[in-house]
PDB file of N, CA and C in Angstrom:
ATOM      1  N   UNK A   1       2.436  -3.662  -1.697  1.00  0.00           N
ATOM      2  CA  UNK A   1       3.871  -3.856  -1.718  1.00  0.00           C
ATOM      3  C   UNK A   1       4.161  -5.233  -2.318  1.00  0.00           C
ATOM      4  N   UNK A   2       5.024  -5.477  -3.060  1.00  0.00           N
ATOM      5  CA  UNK A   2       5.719  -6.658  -4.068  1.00  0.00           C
ATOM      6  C   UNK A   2       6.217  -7.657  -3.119  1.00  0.00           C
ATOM      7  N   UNK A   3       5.929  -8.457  -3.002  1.00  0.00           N
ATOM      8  CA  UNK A   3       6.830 -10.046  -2.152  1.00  0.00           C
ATOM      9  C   UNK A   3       7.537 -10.988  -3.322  1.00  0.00           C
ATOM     10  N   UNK A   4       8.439 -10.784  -2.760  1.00  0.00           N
ATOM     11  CA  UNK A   4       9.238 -11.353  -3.398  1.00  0.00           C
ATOM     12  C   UNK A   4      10.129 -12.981  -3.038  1.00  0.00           C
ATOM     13  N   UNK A   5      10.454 -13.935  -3.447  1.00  0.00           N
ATOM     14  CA  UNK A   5      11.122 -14.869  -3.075  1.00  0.00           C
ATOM     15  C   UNK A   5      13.006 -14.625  -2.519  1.00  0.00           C
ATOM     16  N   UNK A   6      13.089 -15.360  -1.874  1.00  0.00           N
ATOM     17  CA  UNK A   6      14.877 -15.362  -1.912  1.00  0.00           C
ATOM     18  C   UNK A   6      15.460 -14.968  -3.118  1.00  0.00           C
ATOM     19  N   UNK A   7      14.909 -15.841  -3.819  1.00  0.00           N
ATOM     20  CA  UNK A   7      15.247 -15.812  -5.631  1.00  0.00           C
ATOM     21  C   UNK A   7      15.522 -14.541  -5.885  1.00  0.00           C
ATOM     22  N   UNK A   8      14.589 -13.544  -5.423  1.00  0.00           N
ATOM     23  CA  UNK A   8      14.043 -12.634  -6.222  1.00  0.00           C
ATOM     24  C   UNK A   8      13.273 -12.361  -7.188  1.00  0.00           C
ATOM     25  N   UNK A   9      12.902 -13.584  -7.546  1.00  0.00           N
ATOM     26  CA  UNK A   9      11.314 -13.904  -8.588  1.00  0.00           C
ATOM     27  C   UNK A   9      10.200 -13.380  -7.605  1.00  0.00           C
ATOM     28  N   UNK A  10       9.344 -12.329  -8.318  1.00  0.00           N
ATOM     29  CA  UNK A  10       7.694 -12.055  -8.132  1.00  0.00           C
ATOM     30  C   UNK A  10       7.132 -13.953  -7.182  1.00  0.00           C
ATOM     31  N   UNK A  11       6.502 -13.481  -5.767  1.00  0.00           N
ATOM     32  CA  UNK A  11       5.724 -13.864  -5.608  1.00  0.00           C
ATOM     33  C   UNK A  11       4.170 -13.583  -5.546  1.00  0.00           C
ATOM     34  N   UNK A  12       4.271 -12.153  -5.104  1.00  0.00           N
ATOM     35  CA  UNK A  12       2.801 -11.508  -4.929  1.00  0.00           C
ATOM     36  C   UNK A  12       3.001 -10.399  -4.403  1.00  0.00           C
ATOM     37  N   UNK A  13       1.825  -9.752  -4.118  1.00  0.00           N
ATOM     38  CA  UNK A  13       1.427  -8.368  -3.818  1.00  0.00           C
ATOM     39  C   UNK A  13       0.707  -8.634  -2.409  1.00  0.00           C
ATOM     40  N   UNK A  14       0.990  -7.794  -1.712  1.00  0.00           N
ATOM     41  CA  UNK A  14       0.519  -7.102  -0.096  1.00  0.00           C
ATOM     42  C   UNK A  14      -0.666  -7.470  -0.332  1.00  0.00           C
ATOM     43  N   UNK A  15      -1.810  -7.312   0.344  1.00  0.00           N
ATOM     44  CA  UNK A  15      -3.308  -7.357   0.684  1.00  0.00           C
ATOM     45  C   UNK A  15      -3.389  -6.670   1.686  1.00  0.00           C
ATOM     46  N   UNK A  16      -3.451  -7.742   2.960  1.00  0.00           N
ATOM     47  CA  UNK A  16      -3.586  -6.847   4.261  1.00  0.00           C
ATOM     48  C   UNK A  16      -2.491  -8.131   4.966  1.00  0.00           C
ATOM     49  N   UNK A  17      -2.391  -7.421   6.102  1.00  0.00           N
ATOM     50  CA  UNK A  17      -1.507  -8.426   7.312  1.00  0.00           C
ATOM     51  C   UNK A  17      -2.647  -8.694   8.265  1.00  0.00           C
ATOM     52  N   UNK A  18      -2.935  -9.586   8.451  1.00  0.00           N
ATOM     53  CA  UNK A  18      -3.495 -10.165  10.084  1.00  0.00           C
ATOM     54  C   UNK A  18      -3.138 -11.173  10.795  1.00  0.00           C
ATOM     55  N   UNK A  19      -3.780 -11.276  11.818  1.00  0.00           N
ATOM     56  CA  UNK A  19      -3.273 -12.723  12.342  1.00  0.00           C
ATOM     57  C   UNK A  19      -1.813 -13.497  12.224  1.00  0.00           C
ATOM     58  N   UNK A  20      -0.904 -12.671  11.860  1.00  0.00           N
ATOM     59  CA  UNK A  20       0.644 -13.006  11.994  1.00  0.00           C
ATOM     60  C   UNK A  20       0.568 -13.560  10.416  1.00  0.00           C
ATOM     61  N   UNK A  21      -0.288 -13.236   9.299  1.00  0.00           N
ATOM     62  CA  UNK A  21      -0.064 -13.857   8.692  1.00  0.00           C
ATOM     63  C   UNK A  21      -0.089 -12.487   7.242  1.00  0.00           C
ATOM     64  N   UNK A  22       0.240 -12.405   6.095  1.00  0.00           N
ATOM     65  CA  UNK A  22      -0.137 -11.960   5.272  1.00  0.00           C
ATOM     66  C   UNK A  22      -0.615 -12.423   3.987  1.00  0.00           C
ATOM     67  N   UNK A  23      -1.736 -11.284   3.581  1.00  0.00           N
ATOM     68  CA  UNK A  23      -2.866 -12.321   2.484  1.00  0.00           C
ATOM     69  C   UNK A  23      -2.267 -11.316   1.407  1.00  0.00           C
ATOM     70  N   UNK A  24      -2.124 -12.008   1.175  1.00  0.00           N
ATOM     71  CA  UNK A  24      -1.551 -11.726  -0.722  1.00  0.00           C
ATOM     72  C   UNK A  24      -3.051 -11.588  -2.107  1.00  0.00           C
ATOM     73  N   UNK A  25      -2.852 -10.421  -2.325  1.00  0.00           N
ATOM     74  CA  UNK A  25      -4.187 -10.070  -3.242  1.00  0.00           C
ATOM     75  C   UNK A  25      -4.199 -11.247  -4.262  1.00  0.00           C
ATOM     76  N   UNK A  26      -5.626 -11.301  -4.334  1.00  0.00           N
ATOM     77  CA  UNK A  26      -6.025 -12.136  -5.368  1.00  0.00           C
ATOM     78  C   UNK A  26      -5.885 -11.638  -6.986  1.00  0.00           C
ATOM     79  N   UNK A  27      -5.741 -10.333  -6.966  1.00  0.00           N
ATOM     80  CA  UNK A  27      -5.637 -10.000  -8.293  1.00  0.00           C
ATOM     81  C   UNK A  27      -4.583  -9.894  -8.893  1.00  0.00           C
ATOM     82  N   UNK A  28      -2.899 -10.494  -7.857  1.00  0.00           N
ATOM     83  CA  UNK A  28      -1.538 -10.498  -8.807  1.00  0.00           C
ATOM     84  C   UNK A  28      -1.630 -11.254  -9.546  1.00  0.00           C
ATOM     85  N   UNK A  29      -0.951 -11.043 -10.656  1.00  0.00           N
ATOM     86  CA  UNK A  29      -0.892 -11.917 -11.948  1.00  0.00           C
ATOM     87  C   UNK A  29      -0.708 -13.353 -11.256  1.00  0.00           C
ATOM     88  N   UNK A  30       0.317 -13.580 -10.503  1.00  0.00           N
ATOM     89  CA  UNK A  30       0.321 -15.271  -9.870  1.00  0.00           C
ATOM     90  C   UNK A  30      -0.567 -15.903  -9.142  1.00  0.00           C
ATOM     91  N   UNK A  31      -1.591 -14.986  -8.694  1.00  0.00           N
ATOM     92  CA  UNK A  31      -2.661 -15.499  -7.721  1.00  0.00           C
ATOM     93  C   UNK A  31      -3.523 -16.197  -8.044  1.00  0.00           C
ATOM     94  N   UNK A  32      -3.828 -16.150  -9.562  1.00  0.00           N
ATOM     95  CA  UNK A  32      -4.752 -17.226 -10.316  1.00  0.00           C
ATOM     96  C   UNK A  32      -6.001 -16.969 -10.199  1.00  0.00           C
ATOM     97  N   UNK A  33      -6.494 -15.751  -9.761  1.00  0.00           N
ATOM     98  CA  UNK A  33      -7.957 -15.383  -9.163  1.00  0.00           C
ATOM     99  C   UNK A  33      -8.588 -15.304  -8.076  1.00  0.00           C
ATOM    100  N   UNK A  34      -7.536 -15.609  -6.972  1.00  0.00           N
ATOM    101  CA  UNK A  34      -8.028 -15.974  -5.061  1.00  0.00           C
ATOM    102  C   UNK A  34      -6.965 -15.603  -4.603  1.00  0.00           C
ATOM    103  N   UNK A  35      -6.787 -15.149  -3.339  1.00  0.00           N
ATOM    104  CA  UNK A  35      -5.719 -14.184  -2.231  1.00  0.00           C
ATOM    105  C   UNK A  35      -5.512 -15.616  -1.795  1.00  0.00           C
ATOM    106  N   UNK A  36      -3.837 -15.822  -1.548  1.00  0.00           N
ATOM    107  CA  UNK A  36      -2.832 -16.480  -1.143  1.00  0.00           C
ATOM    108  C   UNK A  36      -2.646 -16.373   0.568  1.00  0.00           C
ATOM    109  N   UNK A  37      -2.438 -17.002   1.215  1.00  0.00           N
ATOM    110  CA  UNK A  37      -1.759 -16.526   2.633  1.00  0.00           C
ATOM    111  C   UNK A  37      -0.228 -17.136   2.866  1.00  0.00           C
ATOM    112  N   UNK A  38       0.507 -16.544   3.317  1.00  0.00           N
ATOM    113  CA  UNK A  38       1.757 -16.920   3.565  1.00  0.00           C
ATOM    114  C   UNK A  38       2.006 -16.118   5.078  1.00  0.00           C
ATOM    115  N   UNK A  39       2.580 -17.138   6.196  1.00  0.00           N
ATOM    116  CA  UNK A  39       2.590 -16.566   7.434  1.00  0.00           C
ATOM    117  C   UNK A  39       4.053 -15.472   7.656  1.00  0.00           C
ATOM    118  N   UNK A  40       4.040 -14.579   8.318  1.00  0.00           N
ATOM    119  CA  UNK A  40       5.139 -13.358   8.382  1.00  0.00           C
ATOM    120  C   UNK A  40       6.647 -14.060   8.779  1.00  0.00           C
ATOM    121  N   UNK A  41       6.370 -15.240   9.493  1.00  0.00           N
ATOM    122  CA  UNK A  41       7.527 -16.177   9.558  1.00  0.00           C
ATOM    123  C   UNK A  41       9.020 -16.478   8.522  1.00  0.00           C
ATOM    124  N   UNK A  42       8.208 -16.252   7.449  1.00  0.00           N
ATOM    125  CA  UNK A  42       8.833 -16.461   5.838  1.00  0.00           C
ATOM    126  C   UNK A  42       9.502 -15.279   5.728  1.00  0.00           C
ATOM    127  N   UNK A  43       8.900 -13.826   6.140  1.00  0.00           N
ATOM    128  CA  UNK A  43       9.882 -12.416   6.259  1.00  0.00           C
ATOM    129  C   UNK A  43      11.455 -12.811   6.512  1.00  0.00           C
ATOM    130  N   UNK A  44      12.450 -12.251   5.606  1.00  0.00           N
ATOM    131  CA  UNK A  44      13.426 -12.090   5.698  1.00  0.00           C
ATOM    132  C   UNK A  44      13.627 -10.414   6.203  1.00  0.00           C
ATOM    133  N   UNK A  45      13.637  -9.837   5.141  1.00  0.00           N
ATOM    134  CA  UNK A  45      13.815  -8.336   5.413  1.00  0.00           C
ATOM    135  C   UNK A  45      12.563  -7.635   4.535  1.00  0.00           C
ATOM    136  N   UNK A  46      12.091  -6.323   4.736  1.00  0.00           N
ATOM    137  CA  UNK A  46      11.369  -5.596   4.199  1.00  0.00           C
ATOM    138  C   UNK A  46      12.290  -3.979   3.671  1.00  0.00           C
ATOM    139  N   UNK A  47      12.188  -4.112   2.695  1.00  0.00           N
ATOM    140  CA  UNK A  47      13.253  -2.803   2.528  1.00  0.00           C
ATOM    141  C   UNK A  47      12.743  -2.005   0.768  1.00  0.00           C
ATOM    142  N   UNK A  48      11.828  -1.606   0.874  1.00  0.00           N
ATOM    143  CA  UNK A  48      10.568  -1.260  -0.603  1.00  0.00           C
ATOM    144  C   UNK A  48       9.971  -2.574  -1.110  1.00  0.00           C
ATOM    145  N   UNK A  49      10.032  -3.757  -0.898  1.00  0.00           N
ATOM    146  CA  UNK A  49       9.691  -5.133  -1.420  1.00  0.00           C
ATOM    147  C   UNK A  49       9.920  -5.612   0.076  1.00  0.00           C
ATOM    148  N   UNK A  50       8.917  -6.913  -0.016  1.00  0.00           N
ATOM    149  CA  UNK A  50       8.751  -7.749   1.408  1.00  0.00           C
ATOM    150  C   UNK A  50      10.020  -9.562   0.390  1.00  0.00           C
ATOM    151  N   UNK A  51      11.304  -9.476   1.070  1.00  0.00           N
ATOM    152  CA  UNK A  51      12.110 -10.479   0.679  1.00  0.00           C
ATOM    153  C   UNK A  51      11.857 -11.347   1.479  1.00  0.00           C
ATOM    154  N   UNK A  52      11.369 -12.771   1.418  1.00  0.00           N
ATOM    155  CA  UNK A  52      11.014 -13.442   1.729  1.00  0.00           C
ATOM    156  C   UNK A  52      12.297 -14.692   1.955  1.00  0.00           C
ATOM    157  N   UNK A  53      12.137 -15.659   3.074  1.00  0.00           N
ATOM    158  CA  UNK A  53      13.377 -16.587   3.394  1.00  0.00           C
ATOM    159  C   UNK A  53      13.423 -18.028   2.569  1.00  0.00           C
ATOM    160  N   UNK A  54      12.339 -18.043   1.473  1.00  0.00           N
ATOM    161  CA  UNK A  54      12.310 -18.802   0.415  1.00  0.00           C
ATOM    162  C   UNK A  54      12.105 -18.729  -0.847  1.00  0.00           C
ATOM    163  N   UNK A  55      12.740 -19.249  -1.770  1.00  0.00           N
ATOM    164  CA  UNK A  55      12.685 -18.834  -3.233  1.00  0.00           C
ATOM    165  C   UNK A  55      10.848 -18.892  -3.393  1.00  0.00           C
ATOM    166  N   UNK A  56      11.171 -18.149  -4.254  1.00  0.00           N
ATOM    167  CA  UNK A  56       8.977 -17.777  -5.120  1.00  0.00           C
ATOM    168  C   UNK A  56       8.583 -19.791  -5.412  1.00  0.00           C
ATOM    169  N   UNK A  57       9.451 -19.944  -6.435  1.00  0.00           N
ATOM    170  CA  UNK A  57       8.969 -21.248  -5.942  1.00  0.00           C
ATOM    171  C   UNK A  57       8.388 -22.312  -5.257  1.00  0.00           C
ATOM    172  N   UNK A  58       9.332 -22.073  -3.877  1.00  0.00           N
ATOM    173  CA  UNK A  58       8.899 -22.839  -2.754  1.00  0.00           C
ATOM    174  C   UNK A  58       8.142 -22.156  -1.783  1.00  0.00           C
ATOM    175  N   UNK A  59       7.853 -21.159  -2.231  1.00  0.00           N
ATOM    176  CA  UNK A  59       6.768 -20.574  -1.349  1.00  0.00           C
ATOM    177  C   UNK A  59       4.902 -20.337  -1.814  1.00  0.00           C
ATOM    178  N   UNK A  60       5.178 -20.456  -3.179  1.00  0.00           N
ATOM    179  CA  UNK A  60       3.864 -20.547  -4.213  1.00  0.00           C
ATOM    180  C   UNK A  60       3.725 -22.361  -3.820  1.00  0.00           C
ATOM    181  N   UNK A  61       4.471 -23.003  -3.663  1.00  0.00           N
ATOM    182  CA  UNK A  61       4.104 -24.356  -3.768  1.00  0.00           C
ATOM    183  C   UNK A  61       3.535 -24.724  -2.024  1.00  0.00           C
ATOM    184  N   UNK A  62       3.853 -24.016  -1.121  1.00  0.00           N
ATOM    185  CA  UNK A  62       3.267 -23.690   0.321  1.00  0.00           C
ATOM    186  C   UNK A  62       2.051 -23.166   0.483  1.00  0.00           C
ATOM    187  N   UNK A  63       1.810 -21.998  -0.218  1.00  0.00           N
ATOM    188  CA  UNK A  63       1.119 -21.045   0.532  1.00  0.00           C
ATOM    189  C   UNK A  63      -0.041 -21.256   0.466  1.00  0.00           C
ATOM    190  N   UNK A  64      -0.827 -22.457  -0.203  1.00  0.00           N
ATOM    191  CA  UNK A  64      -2.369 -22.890   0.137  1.00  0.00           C
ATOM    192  C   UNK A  64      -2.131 -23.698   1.020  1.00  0.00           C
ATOM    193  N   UNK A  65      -1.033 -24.392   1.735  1.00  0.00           N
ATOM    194  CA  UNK A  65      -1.275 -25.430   2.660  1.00  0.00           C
ATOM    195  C   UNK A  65      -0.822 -24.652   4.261  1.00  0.00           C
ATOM    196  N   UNK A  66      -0.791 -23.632   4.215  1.00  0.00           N
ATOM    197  CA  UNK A  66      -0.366 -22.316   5.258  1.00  0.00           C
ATOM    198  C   UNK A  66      -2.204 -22.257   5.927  1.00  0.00           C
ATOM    199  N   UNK A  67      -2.874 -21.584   5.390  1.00  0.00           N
ATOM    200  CA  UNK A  67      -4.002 -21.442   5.508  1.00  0.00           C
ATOM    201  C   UNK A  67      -3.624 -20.172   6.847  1.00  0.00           C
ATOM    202  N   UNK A  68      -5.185 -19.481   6.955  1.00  0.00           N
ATOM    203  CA  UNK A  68      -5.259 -18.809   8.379  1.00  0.00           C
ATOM    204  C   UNK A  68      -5.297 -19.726   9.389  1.00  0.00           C
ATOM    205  N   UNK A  69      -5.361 -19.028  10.730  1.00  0.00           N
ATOM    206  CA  UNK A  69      -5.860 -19.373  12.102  1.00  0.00           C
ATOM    207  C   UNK A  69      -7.249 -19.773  11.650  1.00  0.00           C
ATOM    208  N   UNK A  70      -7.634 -21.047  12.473  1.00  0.00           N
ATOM    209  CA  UNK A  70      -8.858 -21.525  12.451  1.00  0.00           C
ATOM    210  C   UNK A  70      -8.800 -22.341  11.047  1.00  0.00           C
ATOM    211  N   UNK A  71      -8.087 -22.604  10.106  1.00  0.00           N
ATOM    212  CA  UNK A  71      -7.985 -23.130   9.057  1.00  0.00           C
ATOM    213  C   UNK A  71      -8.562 -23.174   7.913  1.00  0.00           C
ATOM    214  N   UNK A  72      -9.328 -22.172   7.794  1.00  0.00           N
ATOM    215  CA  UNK A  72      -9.700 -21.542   6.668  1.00  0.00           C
ATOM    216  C   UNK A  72      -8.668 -20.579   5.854  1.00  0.00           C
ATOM    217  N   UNK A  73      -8.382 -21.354   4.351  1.00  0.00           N
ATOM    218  CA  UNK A  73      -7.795 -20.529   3.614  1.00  0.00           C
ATOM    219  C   UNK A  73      -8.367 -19.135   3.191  1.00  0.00           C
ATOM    220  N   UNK A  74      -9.959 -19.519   2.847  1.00  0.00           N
ATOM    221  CA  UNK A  74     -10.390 -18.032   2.200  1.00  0.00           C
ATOM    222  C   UNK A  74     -11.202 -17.307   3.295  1.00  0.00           C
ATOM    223  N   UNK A  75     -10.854 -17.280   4.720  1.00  0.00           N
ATOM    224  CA  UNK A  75     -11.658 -16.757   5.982  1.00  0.00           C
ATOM    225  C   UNK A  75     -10.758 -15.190   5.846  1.00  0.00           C
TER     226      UNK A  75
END
């Protein structure tokens, strides 16, 4: 499923959900080659696309400093 910013600019694609958090596949075009995490907190609404409560921007400029539980980004 597509995540999207407030904006509505492409942030990423679904992976899996765990840990209250969701990992964003490594293979969307924005991912750069490694799965993203951004915590479910950021959910605005889900309605065919996951709309997120911050523009793509400010959420690509977050989402390596999010990390999982235990603080591993790529765990």
């Amino acid at each position: 499923m597509e995540v999207v910013g407030a904006d509505g600019a492409h942030v990423g694609t679904v992976d899996t959900v765990e840990d209250g958090t969701i990992v964003l596949a490594g293979t969307d075009r924005d991912a750069g080659g490694r799965p993203h995490v951004i915590p479910i907190a950021w959910i605005g609404t889900v309605d065919g696309k996951v709309l997120l409560t911050k523009p793509a921007a400010e959420a690509k400029a977050q989402w390596d400093r999010v990390g999982r539980p235990g603080g591993d980004p790529k765990r």
